[in-house]
N, C-alpha and C. Protein backbone atom coordinates (compact mmCIF):
# COMPACT_ATOMS: atom_id res chain seq x y z
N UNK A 1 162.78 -20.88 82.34
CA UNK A 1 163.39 -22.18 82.40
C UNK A 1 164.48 -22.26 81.34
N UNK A 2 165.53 -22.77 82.04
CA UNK A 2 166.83 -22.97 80.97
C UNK A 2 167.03 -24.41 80.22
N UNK A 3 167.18 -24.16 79.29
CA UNK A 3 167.32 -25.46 78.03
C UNK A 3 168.35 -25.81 77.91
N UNK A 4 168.39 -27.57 78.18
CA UNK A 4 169.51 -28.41 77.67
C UNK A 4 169.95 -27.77 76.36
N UNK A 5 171.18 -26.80 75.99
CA UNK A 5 171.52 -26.83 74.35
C UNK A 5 171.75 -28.16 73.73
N UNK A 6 172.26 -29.48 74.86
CA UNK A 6 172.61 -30.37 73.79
C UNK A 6 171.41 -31.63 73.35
N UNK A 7 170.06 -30.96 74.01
CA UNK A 7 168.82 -32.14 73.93
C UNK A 7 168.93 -32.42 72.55
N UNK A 8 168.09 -33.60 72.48
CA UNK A 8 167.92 -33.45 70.86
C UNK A 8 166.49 -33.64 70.69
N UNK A 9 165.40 -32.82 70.16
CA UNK A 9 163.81 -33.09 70.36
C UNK A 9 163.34 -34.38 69.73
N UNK A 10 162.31 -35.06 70.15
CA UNK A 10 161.94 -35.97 69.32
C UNK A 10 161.52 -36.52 68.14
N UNK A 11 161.57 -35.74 67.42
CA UNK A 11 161.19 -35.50 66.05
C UNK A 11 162.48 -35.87 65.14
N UNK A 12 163.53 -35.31 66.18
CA UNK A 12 165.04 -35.72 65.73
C UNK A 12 165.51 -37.03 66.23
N UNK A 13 165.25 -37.99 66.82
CA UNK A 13 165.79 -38.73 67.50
C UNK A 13 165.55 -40.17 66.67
N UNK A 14 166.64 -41.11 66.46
CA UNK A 14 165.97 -42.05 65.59
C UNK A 14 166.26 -43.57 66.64
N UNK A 15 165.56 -44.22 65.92
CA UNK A 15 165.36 -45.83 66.27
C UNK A 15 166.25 -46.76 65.99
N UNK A 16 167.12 -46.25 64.70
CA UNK A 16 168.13 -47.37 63.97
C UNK A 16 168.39 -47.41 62.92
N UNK A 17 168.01 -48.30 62.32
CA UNK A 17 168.21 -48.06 60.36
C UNK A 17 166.86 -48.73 60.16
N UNK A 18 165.67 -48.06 59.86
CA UNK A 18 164.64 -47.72 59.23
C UNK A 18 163.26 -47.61 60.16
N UNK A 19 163.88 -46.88 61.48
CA UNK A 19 163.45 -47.29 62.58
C UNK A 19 162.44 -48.92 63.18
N UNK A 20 164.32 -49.97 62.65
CA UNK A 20 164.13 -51.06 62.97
C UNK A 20 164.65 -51.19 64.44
N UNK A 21 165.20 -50.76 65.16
CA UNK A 21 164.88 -50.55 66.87
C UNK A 21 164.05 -50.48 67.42
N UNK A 22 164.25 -51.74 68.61
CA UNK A 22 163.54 -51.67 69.50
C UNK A 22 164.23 -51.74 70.83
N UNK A 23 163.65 -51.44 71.78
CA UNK A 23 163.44 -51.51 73.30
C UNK A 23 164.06 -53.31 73.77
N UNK A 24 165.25 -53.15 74.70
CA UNK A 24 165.81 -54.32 74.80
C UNK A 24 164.93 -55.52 75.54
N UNK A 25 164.06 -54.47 76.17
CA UNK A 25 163.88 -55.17 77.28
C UNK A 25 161.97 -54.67 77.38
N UNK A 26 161.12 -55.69 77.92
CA UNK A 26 160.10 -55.20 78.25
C UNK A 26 160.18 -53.64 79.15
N UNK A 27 158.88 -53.04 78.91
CA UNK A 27 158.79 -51.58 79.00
C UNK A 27 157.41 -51.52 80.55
N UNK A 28 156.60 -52.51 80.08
CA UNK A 28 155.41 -53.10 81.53
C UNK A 28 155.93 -54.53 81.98
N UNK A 29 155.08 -54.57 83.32
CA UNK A 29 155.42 -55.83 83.69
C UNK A 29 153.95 -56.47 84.32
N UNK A 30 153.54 -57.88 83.41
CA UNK A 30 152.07 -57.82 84.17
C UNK A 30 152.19 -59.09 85.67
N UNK A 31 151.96 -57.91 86.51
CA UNK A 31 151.26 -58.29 87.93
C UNK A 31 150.89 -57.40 88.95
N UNK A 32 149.98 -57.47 89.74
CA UNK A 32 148.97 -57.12 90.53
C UNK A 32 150.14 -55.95 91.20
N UNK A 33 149.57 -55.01 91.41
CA UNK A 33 150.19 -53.67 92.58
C UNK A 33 150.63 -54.05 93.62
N UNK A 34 150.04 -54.69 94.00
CA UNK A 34 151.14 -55.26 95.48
C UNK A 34 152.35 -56.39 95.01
N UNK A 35 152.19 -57.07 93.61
CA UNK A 35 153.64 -57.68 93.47
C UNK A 35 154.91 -56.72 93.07
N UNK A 36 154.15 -55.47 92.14
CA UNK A 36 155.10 -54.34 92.03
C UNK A 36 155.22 -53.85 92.84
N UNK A 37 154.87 -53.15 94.16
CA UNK A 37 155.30 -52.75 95.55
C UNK A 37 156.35 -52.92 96.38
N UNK A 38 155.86 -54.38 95.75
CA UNK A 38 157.08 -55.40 96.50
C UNK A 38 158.42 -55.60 95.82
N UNK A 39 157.93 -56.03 94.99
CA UNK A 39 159.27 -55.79 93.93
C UNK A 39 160.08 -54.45 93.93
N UNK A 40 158.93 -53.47 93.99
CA UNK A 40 160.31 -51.93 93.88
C UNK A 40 160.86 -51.71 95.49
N UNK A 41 160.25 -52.73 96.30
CA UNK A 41 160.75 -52.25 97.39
C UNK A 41 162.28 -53.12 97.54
N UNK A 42 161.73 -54.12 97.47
CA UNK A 42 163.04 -55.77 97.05
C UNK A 42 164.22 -55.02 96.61
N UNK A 43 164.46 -54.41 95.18
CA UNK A 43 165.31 -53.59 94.28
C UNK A 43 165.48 -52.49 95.25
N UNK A 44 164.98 -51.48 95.63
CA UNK A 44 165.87 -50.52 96.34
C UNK A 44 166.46 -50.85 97.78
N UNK A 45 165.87 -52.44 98.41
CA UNK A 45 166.78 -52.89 99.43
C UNK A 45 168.16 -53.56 99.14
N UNK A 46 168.04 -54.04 97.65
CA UNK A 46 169.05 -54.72 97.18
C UNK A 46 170.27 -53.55 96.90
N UNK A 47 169.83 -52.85 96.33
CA UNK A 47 170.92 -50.99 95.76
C UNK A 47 171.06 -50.94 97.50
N UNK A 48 170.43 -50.49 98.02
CA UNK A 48 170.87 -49.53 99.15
C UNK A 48 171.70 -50.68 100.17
N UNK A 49 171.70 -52.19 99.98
CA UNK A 49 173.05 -52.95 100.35
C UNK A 49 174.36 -52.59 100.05
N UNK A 50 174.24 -51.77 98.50
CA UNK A 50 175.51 -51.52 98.23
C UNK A 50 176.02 -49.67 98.11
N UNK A 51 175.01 -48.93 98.08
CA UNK A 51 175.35 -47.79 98.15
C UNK A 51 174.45 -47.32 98.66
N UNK A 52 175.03 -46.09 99.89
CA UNK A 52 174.93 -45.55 100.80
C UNK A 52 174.57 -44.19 100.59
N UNK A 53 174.23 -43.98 99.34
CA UNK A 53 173.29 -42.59 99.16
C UNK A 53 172.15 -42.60 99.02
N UNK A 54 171.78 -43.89 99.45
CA UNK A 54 170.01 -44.48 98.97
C UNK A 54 169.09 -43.24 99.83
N UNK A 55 169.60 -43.40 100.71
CA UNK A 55 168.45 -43.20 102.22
C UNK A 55 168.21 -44.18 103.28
N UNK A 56 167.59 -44.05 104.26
CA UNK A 56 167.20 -44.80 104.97
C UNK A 56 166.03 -45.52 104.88
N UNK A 57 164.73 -45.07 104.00
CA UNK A 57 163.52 -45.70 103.93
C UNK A 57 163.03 -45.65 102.11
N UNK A 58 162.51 -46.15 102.11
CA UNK A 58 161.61 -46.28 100.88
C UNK A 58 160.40 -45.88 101.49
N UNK A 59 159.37 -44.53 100.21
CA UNK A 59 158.20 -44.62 100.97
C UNK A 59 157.45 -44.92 99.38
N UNK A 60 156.39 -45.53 98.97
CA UNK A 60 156.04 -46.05 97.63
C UNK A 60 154.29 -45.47 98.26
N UNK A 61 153.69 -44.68 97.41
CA UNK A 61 152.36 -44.38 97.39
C UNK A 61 152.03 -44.69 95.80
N UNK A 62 150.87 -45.49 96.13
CA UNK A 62 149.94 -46.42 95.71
C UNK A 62 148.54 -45.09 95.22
N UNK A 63 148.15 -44.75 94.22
CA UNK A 63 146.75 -44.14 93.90
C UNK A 63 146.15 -44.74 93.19
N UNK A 64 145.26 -45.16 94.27
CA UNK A 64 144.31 -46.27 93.65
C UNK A 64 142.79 -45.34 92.94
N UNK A 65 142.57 -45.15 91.87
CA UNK A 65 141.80 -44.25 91.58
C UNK A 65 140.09 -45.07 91.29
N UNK A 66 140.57 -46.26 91.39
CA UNK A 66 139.06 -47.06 91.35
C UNK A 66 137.89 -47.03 93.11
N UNK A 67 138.76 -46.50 93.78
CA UNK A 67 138.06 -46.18 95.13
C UNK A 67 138.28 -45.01 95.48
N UNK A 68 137.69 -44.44 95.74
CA UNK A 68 137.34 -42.51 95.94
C UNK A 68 136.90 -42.37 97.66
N UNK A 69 137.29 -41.39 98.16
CA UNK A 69 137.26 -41.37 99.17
C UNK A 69 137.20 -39.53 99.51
N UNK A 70 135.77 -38.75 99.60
CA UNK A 70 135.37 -37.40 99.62
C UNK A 70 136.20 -37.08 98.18
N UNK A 71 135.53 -37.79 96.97
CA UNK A 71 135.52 -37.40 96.07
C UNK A 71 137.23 -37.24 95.12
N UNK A 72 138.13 -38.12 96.47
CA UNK A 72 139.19 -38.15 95.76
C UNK A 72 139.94 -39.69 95.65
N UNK A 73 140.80 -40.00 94.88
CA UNK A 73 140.91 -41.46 94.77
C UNK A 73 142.08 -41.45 96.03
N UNK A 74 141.90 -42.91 96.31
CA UNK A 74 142.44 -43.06 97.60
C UNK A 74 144.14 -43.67 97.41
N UNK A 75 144.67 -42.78 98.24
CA UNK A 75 145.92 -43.24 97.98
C UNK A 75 146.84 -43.87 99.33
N UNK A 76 147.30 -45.07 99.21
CA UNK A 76 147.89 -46.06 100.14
C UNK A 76 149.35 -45.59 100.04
N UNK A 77 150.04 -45.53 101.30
CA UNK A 77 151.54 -45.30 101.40
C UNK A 77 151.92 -46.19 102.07
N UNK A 78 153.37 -46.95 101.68
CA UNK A 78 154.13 -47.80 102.06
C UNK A 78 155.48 -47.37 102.37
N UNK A 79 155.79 -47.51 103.53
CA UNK A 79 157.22 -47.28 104.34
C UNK A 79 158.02 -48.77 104.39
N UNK A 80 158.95 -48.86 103.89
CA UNK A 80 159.99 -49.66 103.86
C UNK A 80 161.34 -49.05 104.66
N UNK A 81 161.50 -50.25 105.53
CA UNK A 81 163.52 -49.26 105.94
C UNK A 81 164.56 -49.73 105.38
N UNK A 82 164.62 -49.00 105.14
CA UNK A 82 166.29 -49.38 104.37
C UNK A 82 167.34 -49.82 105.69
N UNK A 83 168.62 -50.54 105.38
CA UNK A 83 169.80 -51.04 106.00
C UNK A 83 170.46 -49.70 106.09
N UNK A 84 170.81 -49.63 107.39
CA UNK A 84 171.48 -48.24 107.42
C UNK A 84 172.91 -48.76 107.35
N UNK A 85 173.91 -47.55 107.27
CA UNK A 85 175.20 -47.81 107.17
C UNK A 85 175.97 -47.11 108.21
């Protein structure tokens, strides 16, 4: 595997002046999996209104690991279509 020469590792990377930086913006958002579903689906119908390299569908899988199903957690897939162009 080939290495970014210009990464900079984290050990190097700073916050600000006394690593008084922070994050502009919340990093989680609290509500239930199906309001985030919806929401990331909302946002990539809104982008793919305006640019045309989106794709045609959104597919969003859900692993829900609190329900197991032959010993594996069960995972829900969601198909959204995108606006074609």
């Amino acid at each position: 595997m080939r290495r970014d020469i210009m990464a900079v590792t984290a050990g190097n990377q700073r916050m600000g002046v006394a690593g008084s930086l922070r994050p502009p913006v919340e990093t989680t958002v609290n509500c239930s999996w199906e309001e985030a579903v919806n929401n990331v689906a909302r946002a990539y119908r809104s982008v793919a209104e305006r640019e045309i390299s989106v794709g045609d569908e959104i597919v969003i899988c859900v692993v829900n690991t609190s329900e197991m199903r032959d010993g594996r957690p069960v995972v829900d897939v969601f198909n959204y279509p995108l606006k074609r162009h």
